[in-house]
N, C-alpha and C. Protein backbone atom coordinates (compact mmCIF):
# COMPACT_ATOMS: atom_id res chain seq x y z
N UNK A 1 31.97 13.50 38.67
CA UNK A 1 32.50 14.00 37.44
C UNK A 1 33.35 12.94 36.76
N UNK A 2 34.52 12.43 37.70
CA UNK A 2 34.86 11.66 37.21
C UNK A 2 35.21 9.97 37.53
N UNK A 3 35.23 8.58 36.92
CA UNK A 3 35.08 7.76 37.49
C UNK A 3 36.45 7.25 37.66
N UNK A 4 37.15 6.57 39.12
CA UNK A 4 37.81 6.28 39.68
C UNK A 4 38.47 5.28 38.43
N UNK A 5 39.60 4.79 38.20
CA UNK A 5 40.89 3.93 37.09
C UNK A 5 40.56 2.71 38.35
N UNK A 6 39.91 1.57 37.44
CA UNK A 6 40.38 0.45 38.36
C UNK A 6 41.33 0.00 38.47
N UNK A 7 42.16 -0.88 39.46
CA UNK A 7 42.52 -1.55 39.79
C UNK A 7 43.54 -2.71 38.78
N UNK A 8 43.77 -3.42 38.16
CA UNK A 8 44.18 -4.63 37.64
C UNK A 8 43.29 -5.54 38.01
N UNK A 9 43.44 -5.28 39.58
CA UNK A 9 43.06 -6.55 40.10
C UNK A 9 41.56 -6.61 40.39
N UNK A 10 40.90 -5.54 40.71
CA UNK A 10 39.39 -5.22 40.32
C UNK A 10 38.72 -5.25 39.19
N UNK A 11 39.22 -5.89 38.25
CA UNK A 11 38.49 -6.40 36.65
C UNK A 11 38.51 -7.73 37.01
N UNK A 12 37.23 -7.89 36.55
CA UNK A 12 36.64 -9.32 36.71
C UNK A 12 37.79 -10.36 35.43
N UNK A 13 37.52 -11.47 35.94
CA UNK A 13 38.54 -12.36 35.00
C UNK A 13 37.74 -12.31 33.48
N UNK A 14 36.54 -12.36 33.48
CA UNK A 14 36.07 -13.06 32.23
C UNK A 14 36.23 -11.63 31.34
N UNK A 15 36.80 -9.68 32.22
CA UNK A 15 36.55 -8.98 31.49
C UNK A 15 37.94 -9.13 30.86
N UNK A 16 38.68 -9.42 31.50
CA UNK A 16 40.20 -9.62 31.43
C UNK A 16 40.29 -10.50 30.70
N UNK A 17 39.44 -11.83 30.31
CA UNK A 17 39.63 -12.80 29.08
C UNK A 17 39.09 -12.11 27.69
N UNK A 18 38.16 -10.64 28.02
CA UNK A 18 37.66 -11.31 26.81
C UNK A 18 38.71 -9.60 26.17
N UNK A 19 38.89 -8.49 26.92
CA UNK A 19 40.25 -7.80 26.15
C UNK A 19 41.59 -8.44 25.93
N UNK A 20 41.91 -9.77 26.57
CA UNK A 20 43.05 -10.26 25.79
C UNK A 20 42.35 -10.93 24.77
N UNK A 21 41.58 -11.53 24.39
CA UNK A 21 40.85 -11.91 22.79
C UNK A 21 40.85 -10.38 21.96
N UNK A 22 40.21 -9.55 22.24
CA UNK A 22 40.49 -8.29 21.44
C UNK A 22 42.03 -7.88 21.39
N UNK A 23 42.57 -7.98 22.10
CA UNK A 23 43.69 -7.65 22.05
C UNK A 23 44.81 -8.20 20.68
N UNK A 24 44.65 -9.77 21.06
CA UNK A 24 44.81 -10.29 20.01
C UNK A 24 44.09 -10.74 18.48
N UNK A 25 42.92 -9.93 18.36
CA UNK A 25 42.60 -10.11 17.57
C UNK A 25 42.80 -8.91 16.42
N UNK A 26 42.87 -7.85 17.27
CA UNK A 26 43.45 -6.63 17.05
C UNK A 26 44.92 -6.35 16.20
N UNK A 27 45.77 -7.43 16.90
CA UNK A 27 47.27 -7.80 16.08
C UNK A 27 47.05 -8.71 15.36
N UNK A 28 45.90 -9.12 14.99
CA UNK A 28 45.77 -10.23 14.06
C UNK A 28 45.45 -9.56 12.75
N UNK A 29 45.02 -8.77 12.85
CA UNK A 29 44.23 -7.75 12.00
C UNK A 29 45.08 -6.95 11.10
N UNK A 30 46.14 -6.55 12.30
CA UNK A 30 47.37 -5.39 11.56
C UNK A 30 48.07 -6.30 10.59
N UNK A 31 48.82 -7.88 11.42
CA UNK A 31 49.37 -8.23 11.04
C UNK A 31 49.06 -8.93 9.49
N UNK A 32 47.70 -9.24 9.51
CA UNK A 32 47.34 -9.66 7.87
C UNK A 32 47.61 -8.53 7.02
N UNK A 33 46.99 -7.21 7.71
CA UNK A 33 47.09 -6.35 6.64
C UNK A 33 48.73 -6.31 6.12
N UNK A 34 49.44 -6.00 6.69
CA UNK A 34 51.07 -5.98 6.49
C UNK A 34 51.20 -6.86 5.31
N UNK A 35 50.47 -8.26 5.98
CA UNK A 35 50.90 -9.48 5.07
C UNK A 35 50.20 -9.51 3.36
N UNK A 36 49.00 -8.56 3.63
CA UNK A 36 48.28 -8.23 2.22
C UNK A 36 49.59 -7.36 1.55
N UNK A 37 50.11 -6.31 2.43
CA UNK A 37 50.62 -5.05 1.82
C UNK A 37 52.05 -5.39 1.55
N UNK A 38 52.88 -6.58 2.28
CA UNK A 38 54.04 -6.88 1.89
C UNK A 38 53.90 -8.04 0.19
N UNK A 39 52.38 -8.63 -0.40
CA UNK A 39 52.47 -9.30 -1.11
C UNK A 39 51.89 -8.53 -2.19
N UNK A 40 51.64 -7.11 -2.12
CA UNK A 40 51.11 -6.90 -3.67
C UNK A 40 51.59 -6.04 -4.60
N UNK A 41 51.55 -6.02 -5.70
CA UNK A 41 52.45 -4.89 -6.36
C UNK A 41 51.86 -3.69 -6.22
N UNK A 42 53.23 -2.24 -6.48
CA UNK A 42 52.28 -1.34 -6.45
C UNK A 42 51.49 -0.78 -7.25
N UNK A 43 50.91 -1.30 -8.47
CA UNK A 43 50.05 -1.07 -9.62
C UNK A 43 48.33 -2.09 -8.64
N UNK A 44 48.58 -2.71 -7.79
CA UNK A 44 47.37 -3.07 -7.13
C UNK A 44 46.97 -2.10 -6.15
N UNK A 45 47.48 -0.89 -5.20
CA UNK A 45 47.83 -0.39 -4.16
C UNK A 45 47.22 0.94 -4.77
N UNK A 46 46.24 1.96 -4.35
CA UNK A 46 46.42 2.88 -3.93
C UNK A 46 47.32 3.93 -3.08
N UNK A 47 48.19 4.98 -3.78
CA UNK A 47 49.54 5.02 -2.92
C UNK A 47 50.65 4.35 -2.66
N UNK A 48 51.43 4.75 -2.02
CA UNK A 48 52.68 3.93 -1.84
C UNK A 48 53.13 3.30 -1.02
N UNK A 49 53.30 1.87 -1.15
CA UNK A 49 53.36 1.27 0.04
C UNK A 49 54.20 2.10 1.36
N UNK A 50 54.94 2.46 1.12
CA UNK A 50 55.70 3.35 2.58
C UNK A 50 54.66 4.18 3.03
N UNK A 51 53.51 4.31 2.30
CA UNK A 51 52.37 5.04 3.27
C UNK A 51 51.70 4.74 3.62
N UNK A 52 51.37 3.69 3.44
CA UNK A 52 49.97 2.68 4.28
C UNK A 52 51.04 2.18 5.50
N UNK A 53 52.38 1.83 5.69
CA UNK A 53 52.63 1.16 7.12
C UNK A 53 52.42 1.89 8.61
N UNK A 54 52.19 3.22 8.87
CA UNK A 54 51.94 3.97 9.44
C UNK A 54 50.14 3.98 9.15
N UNK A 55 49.67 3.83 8.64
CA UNK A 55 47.96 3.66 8.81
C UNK A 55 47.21 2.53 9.16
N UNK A 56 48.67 1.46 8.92
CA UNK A 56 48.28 0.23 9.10
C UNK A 56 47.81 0.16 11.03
N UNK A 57 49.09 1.13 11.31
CA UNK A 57 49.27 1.24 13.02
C UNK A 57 48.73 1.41 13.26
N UNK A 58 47.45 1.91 13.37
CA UNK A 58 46.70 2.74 13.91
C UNK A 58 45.35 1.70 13.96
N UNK A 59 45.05 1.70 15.28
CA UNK A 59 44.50 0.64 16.00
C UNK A 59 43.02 0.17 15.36
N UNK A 60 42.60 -0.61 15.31
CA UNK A 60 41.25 -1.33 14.07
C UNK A 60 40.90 -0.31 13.26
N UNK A 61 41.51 1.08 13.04
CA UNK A 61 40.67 1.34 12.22
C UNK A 61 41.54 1.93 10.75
N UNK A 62 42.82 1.33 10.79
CA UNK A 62 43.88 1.43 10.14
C UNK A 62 44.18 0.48 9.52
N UNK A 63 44.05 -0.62 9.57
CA UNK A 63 43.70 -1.94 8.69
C UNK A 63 42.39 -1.75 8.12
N UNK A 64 41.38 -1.59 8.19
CA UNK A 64 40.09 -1.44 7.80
C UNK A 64 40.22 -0.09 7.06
N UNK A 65 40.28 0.60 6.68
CA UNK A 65 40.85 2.14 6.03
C UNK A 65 42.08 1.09 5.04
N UNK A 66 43.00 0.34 4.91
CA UNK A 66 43.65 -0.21 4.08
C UNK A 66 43.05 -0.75 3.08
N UNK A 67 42.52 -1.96 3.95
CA UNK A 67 41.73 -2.91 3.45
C UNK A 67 40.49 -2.46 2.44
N UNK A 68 39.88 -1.26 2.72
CA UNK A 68 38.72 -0.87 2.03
C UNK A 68 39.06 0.45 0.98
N UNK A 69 40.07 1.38 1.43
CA UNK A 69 40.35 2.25 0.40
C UNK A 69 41.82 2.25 -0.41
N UNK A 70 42.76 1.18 0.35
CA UNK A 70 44.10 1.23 -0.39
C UNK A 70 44.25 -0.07 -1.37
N UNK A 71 43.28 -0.73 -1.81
CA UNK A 71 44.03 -2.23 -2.40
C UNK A 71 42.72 -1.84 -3.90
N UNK A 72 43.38 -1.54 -4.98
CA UNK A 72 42.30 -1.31 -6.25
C UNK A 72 41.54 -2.88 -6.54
N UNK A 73 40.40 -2.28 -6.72
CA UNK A 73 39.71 -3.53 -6.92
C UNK A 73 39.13 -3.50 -8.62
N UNK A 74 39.83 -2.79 -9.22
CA UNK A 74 39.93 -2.67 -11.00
C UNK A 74 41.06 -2.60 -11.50
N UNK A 75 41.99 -4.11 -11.10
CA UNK A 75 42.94 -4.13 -11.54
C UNK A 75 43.06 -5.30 -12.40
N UNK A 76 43.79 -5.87 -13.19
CA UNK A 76 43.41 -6.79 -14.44
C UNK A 76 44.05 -7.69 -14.82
């Protein structure tokens, strides 16, 4: 039914290299978005910025949800 929680030390290294690459690529992700959302006015922004930083959190799919529905792309 259910499968046994490995170990630490029972993950192979290369699986363990390649979730610290996601890992950090993951905070790489948030952190641009921030860096989009700390540089634009809010006449570019869907909403208010105090509401995208809490969507931003929310793990790859909270930057991507920013990135694609909060930044107007008919602005002039």
């Amino acid at each position: 039914m259910g499968r046994k929680k490995k170990d630490i030390s029972q993950v192979s290294p290369a699986r363990k290299a390649a979730l610290g690459v996601l890992g950090i690529v993951q905070v790489a992700f948030a952190a641009l978005a921030f860096w989009d959302l700390a540089h634009r006015t809010d006449i570019q922004l869907r909403g208010a910025k105090p509401a995208w930083i809490p969507v931003i959190l929310v793990n790859w799919i909270g930057p991507a949800v920013y990135f694609v529905f909060g930044i107007r792309r008919d602005t002039r």
